[in-house]
Protein backbone atom coordinates (compact mmCIF):
# COMPACT_ATOMS: atom_id res chain seq x y z
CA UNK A 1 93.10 72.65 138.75
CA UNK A 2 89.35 72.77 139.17
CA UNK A 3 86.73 71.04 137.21
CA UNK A 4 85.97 74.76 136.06
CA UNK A 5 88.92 75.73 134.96
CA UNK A 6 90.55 75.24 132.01
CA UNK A 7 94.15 75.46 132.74
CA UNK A 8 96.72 75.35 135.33
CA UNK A 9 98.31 79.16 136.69
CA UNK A 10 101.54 77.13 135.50
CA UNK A 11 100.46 76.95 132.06
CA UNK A 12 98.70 80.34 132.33
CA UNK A 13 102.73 81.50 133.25
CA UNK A 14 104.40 79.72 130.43
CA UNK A 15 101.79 81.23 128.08
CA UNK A 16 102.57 84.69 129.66
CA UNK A 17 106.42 83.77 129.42
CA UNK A 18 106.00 83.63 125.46
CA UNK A 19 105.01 87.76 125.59
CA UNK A 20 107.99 88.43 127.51
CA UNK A 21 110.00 86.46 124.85
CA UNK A 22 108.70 87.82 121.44
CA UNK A 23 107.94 91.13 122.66
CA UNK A 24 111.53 92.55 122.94
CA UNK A 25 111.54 92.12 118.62
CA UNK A 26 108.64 94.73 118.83
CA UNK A 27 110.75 97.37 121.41
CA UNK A 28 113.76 96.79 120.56
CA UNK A 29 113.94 95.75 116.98
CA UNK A 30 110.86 97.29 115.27
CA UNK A 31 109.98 100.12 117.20
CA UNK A 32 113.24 101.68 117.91
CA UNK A 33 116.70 100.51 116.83
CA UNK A 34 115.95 99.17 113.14
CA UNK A 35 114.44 101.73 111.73
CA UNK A 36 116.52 104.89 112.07
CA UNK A 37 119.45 102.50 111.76
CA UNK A 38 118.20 100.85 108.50
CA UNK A 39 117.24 104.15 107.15
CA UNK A 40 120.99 105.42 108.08
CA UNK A 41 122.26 102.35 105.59
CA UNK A 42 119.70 103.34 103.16
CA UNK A 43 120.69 107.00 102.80
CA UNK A 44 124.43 105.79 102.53
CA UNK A 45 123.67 104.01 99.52
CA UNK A 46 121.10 106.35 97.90
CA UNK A 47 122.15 108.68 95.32
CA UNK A 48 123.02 112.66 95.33
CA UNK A 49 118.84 112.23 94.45
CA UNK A 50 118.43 110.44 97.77
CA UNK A 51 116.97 107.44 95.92
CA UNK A 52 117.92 103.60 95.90
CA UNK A 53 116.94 101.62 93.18
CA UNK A 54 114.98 98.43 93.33
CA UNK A 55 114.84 96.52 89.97
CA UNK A 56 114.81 99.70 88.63
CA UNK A 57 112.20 101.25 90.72
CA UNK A 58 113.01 104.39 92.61
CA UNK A 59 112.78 104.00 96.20
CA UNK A 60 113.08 107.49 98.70
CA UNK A 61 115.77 106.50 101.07
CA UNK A 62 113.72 107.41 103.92
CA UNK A 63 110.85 105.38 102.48
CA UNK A 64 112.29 102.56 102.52
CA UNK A 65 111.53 100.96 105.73
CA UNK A 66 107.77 101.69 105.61
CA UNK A 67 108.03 99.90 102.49
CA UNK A 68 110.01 97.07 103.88
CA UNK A 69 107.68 96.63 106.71
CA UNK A 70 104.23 96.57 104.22
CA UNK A 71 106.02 94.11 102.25
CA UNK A 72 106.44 91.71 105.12
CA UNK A 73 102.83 91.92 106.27
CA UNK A 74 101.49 91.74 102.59
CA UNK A 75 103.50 88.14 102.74
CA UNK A 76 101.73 87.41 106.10
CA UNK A 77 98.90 87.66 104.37
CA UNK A 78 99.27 84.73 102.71
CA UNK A 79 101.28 82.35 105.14
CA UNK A 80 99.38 83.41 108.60
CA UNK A 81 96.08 82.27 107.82
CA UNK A 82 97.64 78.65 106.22
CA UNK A 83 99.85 78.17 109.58
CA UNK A 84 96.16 79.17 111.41
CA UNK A 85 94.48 76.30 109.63
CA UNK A 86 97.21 73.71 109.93
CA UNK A 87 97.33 73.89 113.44
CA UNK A 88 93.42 73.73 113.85
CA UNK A 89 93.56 70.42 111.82
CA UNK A 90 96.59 69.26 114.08
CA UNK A 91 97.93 69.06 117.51
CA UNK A 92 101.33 70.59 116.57
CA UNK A 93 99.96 74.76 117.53
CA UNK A 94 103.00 74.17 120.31
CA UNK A 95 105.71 72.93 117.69
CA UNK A 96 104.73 75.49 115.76
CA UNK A 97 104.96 78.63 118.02
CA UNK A 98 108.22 77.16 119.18
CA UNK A 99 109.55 76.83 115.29
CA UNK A 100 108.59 80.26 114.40
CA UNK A 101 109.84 81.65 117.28
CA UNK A 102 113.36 80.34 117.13
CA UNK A 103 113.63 81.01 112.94
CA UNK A 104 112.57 84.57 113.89
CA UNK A 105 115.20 84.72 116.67
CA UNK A 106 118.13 83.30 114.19
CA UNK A 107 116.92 86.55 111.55
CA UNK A 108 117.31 88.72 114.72
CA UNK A 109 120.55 87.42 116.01
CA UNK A 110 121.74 87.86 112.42
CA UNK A 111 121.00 91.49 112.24
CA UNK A 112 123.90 91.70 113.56
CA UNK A 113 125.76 91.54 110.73
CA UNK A 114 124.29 94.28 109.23
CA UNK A 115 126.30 97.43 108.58
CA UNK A 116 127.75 99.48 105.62
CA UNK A 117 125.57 99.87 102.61
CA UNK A 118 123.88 96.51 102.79
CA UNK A 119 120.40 97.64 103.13
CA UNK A 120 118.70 94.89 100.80
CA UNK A 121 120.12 92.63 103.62
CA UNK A 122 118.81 94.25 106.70
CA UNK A 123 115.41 94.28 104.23
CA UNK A 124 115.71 90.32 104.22
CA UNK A 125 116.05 89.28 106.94
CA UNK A 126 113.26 92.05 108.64
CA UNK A 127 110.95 89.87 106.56
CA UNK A 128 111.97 86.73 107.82
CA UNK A 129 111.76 87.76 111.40
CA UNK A 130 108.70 89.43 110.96
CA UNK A 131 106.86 86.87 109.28
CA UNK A 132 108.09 84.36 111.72
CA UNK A 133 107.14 86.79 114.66
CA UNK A 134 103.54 86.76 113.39
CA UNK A 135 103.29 82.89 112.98
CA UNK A 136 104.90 82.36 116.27
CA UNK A 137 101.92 84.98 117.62
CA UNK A 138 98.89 83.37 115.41
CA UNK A 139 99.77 80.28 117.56
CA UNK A 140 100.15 82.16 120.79
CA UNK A 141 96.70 83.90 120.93
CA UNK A 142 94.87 80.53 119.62
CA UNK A 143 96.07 79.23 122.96
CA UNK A 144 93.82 82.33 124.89
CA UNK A 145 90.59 79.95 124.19
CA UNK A 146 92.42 76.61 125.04
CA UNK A 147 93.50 78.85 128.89
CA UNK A 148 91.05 80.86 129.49
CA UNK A 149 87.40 80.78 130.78
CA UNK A 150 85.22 83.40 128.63
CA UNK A 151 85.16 86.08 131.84
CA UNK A 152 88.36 85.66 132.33
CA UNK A 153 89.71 86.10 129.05
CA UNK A 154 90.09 90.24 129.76
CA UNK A 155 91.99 89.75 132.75
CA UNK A 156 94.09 86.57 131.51
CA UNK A 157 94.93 89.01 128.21
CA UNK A 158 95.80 92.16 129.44
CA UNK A 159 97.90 90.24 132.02
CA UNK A 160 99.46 88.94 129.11
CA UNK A 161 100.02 91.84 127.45
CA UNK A 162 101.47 93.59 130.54
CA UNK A 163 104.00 90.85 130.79
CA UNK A 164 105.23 91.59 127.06
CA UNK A 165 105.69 95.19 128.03
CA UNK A 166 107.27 94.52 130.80
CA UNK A 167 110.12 92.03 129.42
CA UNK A 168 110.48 94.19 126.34
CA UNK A 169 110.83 97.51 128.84
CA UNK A 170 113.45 95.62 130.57
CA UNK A 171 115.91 94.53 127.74
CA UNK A 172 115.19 98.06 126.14
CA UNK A 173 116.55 99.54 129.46
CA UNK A 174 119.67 97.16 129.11
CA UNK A 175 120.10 98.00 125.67
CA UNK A 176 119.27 101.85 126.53
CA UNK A 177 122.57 101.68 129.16
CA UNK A 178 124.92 99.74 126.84
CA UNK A 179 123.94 102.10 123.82
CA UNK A 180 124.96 105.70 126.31
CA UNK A 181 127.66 103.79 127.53
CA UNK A 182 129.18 102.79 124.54
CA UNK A 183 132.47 104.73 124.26
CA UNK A 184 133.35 103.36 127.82
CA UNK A 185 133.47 99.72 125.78
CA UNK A 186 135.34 101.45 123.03
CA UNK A 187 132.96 100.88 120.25
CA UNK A 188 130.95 102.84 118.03
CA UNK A 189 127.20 103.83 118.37
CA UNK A 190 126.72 101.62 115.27
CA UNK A 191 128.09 98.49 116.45
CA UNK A 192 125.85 99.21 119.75
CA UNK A 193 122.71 99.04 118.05
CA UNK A 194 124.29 95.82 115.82
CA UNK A 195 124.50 94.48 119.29
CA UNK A 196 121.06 95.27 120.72
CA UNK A 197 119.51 93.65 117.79
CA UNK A 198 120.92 90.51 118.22
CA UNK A 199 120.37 90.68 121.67
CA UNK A 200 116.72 90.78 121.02
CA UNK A 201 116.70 87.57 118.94
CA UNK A 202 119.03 85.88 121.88
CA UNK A 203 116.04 86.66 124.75
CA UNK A 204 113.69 85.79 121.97
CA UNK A 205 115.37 82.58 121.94
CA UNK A 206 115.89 81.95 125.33
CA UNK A 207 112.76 82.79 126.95
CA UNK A 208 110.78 81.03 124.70
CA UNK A 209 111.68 77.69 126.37
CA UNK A 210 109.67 78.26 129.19
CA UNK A 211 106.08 78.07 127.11
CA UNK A 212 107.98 74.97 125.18
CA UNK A 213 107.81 73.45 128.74
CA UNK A 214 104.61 74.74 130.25
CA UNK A 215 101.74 74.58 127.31
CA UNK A 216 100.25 71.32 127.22
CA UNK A 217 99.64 69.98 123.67
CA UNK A 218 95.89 69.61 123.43
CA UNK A 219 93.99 67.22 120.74
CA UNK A 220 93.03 69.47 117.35
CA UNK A 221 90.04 71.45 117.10
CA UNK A 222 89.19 69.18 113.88
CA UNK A 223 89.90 66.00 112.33
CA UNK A 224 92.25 65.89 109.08
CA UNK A 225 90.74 63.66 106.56
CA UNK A 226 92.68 60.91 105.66
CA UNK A 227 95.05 61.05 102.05
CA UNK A 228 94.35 65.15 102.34
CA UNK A 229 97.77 66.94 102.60
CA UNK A 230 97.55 69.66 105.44
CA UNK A 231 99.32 72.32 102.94
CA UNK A 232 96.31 71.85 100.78
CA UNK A 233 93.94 71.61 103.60
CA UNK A 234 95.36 75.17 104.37
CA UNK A 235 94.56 76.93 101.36
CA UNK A 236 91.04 75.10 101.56
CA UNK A 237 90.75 76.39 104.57
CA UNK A 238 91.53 79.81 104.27
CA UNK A 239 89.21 80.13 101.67
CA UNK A 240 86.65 78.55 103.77
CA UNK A 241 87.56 81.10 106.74
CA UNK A 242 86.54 83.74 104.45
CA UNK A 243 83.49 82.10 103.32
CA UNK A 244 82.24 81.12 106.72
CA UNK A 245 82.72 84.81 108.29
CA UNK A 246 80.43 85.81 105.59
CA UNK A 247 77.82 83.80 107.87
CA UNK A 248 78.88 86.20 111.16
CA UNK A 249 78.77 89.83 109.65
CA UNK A 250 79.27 90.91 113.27
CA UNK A 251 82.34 88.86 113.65
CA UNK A 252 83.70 90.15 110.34
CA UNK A 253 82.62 93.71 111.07
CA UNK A 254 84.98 94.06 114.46
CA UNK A 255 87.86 92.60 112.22
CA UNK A 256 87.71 94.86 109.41
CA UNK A 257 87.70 97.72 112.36
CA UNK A 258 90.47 96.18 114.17
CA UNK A 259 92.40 95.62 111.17
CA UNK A 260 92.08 99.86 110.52
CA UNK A 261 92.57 101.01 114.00
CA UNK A 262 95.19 98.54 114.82
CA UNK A 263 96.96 99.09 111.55
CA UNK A 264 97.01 102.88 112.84
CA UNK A 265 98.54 101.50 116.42
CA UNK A 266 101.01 99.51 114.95
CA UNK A 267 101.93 102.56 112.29
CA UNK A 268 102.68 105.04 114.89
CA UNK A 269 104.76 102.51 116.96
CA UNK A 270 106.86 101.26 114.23
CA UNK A 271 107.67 104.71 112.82
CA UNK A 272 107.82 106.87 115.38
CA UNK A 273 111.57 106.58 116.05
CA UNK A 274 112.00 107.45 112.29
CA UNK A 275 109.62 110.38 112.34
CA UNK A 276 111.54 111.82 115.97
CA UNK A 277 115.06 110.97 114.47
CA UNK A 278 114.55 112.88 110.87
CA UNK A 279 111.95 115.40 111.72
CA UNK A 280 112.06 116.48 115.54
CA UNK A 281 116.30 116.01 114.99
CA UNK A 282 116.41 113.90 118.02
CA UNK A 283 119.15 111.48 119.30
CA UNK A 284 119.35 108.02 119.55
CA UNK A 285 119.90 108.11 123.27
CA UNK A 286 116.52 110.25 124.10
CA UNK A 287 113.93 108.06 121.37
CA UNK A 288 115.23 104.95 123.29
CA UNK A 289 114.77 106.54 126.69
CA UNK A 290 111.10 107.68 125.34
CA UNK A 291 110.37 104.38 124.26
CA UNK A 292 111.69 102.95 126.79
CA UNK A 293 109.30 104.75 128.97
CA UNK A 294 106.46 103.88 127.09
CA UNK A 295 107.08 100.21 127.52
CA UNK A 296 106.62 100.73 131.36
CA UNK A 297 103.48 102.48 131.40
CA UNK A 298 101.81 100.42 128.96
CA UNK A 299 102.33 97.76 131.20
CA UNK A 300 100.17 99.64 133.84
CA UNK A 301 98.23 101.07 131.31
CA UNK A 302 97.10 97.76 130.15
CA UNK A 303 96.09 96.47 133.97
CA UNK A 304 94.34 99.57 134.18
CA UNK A 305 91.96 99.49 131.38
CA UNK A 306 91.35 96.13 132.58
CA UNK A 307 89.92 97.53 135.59
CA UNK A 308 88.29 100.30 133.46
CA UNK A 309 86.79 97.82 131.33
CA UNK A 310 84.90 95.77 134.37
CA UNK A 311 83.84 99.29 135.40
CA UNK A 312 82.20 100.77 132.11
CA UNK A 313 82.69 97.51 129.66
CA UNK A 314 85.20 96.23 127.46
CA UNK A 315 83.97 97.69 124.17
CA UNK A 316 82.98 101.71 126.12
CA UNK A 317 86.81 101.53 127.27
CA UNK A 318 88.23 100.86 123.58
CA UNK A 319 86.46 103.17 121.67
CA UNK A 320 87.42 105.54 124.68
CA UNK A 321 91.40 104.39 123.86
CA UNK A 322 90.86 104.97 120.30
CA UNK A 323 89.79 108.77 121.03
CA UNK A 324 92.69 108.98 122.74
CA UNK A 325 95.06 107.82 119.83
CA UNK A 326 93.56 109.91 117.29
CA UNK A 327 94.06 112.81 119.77
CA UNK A 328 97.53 111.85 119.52
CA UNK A 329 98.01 112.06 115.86
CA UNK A 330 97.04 115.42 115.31
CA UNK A 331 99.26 116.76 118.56
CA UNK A 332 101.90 115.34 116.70
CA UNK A 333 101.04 117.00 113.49
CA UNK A 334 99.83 120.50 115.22
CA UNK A 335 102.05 121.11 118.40
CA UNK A 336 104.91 118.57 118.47
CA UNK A 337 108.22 120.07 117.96
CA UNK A 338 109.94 119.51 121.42
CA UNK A 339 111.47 117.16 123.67
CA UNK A 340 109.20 117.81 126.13
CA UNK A 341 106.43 117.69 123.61
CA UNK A 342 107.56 114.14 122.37
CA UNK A 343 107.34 112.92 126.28
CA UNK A 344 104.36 114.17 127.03
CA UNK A 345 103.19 112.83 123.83
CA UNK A 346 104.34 109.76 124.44
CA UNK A 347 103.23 108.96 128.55
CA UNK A 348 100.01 109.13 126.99
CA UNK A 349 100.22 107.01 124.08
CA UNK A 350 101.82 104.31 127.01
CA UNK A 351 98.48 104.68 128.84
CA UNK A 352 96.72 103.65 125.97
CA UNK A 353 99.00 100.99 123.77
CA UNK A 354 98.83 97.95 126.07
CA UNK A 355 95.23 98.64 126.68
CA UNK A 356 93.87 98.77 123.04
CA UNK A 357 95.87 95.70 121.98
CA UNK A 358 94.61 93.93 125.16
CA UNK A 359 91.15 94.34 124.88
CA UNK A 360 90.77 93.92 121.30
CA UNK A 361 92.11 90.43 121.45
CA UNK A 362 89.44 89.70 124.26
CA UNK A 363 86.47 91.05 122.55
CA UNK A 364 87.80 88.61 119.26
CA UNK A 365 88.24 85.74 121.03
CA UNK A 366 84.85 85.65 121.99
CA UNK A 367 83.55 86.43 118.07
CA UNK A 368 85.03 83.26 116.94
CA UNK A 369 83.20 80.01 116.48
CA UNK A 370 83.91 77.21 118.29
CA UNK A 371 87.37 74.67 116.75
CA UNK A 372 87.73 77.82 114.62
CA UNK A 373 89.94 79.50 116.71
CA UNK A 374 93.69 79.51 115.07
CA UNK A 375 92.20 80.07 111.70
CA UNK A 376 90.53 82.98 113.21
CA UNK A 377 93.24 84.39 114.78
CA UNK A 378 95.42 84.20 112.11
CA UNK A 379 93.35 86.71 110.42
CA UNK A 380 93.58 88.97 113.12
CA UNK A 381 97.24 88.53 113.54
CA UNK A 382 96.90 90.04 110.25
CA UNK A 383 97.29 93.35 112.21
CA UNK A 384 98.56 92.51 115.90
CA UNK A 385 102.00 93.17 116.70
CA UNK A 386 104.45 94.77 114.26
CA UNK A 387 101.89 93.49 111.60
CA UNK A 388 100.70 96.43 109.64
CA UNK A 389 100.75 97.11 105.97
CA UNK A 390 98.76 99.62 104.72
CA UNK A 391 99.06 102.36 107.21
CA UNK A 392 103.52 102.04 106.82
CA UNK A 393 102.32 102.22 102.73
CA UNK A 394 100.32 105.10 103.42
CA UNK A 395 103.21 107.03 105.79
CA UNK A 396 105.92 106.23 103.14
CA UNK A 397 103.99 107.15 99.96
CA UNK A 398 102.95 110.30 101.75
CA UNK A 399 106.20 111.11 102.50
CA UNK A 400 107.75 110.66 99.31
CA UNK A 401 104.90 112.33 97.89
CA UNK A 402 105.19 115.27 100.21
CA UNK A 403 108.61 114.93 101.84
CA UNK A 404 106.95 115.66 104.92
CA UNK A 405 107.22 113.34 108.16
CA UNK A 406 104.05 115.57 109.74
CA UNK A 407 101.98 115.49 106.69
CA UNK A 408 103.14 111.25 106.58
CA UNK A 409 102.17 111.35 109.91
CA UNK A 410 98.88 112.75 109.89
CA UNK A 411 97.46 110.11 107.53
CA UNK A 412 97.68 107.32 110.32
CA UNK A 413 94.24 109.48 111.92
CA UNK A 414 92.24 107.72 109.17
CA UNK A 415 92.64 104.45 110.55
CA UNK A 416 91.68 105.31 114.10
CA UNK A 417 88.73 107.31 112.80
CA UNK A 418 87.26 104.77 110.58
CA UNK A 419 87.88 102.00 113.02
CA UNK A 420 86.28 103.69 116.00
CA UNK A 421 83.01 104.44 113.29
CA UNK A 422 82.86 100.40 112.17
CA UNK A 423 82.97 99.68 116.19
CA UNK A 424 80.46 101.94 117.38
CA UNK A 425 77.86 100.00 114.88
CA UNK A 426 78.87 96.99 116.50
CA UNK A 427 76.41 95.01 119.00
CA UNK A 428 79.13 93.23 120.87
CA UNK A 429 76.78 90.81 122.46
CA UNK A 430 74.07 90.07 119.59
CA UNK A 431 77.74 89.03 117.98
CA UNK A 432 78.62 86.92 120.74
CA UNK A 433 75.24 85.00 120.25
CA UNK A 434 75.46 84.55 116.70
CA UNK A 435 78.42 82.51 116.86
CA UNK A 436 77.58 80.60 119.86
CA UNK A 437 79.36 81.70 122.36
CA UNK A 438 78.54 82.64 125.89
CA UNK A 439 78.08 86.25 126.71
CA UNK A 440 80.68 87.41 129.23
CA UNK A 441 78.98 88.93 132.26
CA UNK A 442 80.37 92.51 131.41
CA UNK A 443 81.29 93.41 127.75
């Protein structure tokens, strides 16, 4: 390793490695087996009304996953930005990707258990795994600053992200080929899926040990005062985190914008299997294939942008993503009522998905101030993968309001929109200054 260079390509691998682990809980779990399946459950215990009730509290069978999954980010809310400080004040951000990671593995494993009428259940233990997911991630991207040089940090990302896509494409094909081949094993289409579940918590599990034995544990970003319990120091410090970015409006205006559009992204992604299975009438078989599909082209969709973004700049080639994706929503809303339609749809939402997640997280990391970084990201892992809240709220009230999946899914534009407004206002490297950083050469 050169004086220049902040980490090893070993270390740089490990810390890729930990993509290709987690991710296969976004394809496989959240985006497409869990939620048609848990709404499947739902509906078998709902009433003739097509209602469950939750301490008394009518809940629209089809509803409630949305609900399920805005209840698990509301509770990130208030654990991700504690973990964030903790492992600012400590030198345990490497015990403590590998603890969430392998609790949120055990919840996945243990969805395979689920069946019958036990949809409270498949609820549960969604939270715990998604919670845990977004720890496990808070810890993951705090590492980008410790690896990565700042003009390198677009290219060490996106490589990231490509990785992710391309470990949770391949398990998703596995799962794809044991799911159509399923009668050949003699079992049913529902124990399939029980199976690819848990087979997404096993790869979590397993793959994780290579960034367990690659990362290096580096000394804390700060000092913990002695006699101060880190629990408390972590509630201190979120409310400091929040009183601080008052002090770098620019900083604070990209995350409010990244928490709309990416609360959009994540939206579409985690209900889009529900929205083809209920209101396009489409199989199992063809939303995995779809998804499937996507996974593979984000992966090149992400490198691409990369490139795109050295050509035009990083912030020019998001906005430019997020014109795309609001395209998207109202195609589905308009003109989508096809197979063919929901392909087409969905090679371009691929191009797209890798790249918007992938250079958001590099435009962030350099709008954080210095020893802040954890804490930081653990505010925007507030809406980073299968982390959003208020856009499933939105879908599910809609829906229940309506009982349409189009109308449900038309009010995921609002994010995008808003989001690309609050990031065209935003002087990317005036924001860079004002926290200290250096400016990248092309941003």
């Amino acid at each position: 390793m050169s004086a220049t260079q902040l980490s090893t390509r070993k270390e740089r691998v490990g810390w890729y490695f930990y993509d290709w682990a987690g991710s296969v809980f976004h394809s496989t779990v959240i985006t497409v087996f869990l939620g048609p399946y848990l709404t499947t459950i739902t509906k078998a215990a709902a009433g003739k009304e097509g209602f469950v009730h939750i301490i008394g509290v009518p809940i629209g069978a089809g509803s409630f996953f949305p609900y399920v999954v805005s209840a698990s980010v509301l509770l990130q809310v208030l654990v991700l930005p504690i973990m964030g400080a903790i492992a600012d004040y400590t030198h345990k951000k490497k015990f403590l990707l590998g603890l969430f990671a392998y609790i949120g593995s055990l919840a996945t494993v243990c969805m395979f258990f689920l069946n019958g009428i036990h949809y409270l259940f498949g609820g549960l233990l969604f939270i715990i795994a998604n919670i845990s997911f977004g720890a496990a991630s808070v810890m993951y991207n705090a590492y980008l600053n410790d690896i990565a040089e700042p003009d390198r940090r677009d290219a060490i990302s996106s490589v990231g992200w490509a990785f992710g896509y391309l470990g949770g494409g391949l398990l998703l094909a596995l799962n794809l080929w044991f799911f159509l081949n399923a009668s050949k094993f003699g079992i049913s289409s529902s124990f399939a899926i029980r199976i690819n579940l848990a087979s997404a918590g096993a790869w979590w599990a397993l793959f994780t040990i290579v960034p367990m034995l690659s990362l290096k544990v580096r000394q804390p970003a700060k000092r913990k005062p002695e006699g101060k319990l880190l629990l408390i120091l972590g509630f201190k410090e979120i409310i400091a985190t929040l009183k601080s970015s008052l002090k770098y409006p620019k900083t604070l205006l990209f995350l409010i914008a990244y928490l709309l559009y990416n609360d959009g992204v994540q939206s579409v992604i985690a209900l889009t299997a529900v929205f083809a299975q209920e209101e396009l009438d489409l199989s199992m078989s063809t939303i995995t294939t779809v998804i499937l599909m996507v996974q593979f082209i984000a992966f090149f969709g992400a490198l691409l942008f990369n490139y795109f973004a050295k050509a035009v700049g990083t912030k020019k080639a998001l906005l430019l993503s997020l014109v795309i994706w609001t395209g998207c929503i109202f195609y589905a809303f308009t003109y989508l009522h096809s197979e063919t339609g929901f392909y087409s749809l969905a090679a371009v939402i691929g191009i797209v998905l890798g790249a918007t997640q992938a250079l958001s997280r590099s435009i962030y990391s350099h709008l954080i101030p210095k020893t802040k970084e954890a804490e930081y990201f653990s505010l925007f892992e507030i809406s980073n993968k299968g982390t959003s809240w208020i856009g499933p709220l939105i879908f599910g009230l809609t829906l229940q309001l309506s009982g349409s999946y189009r109308w449900a899914i038309l009010s995921l534009a609002l994010f995008f929109i808003l989001g690309w407004v609050m990031l065209m206002q935003l002087d990317i490297k005036d924001a860079i200054k004002k926290v200290g950083n250096e400016v990248p050469a092309k941003i």
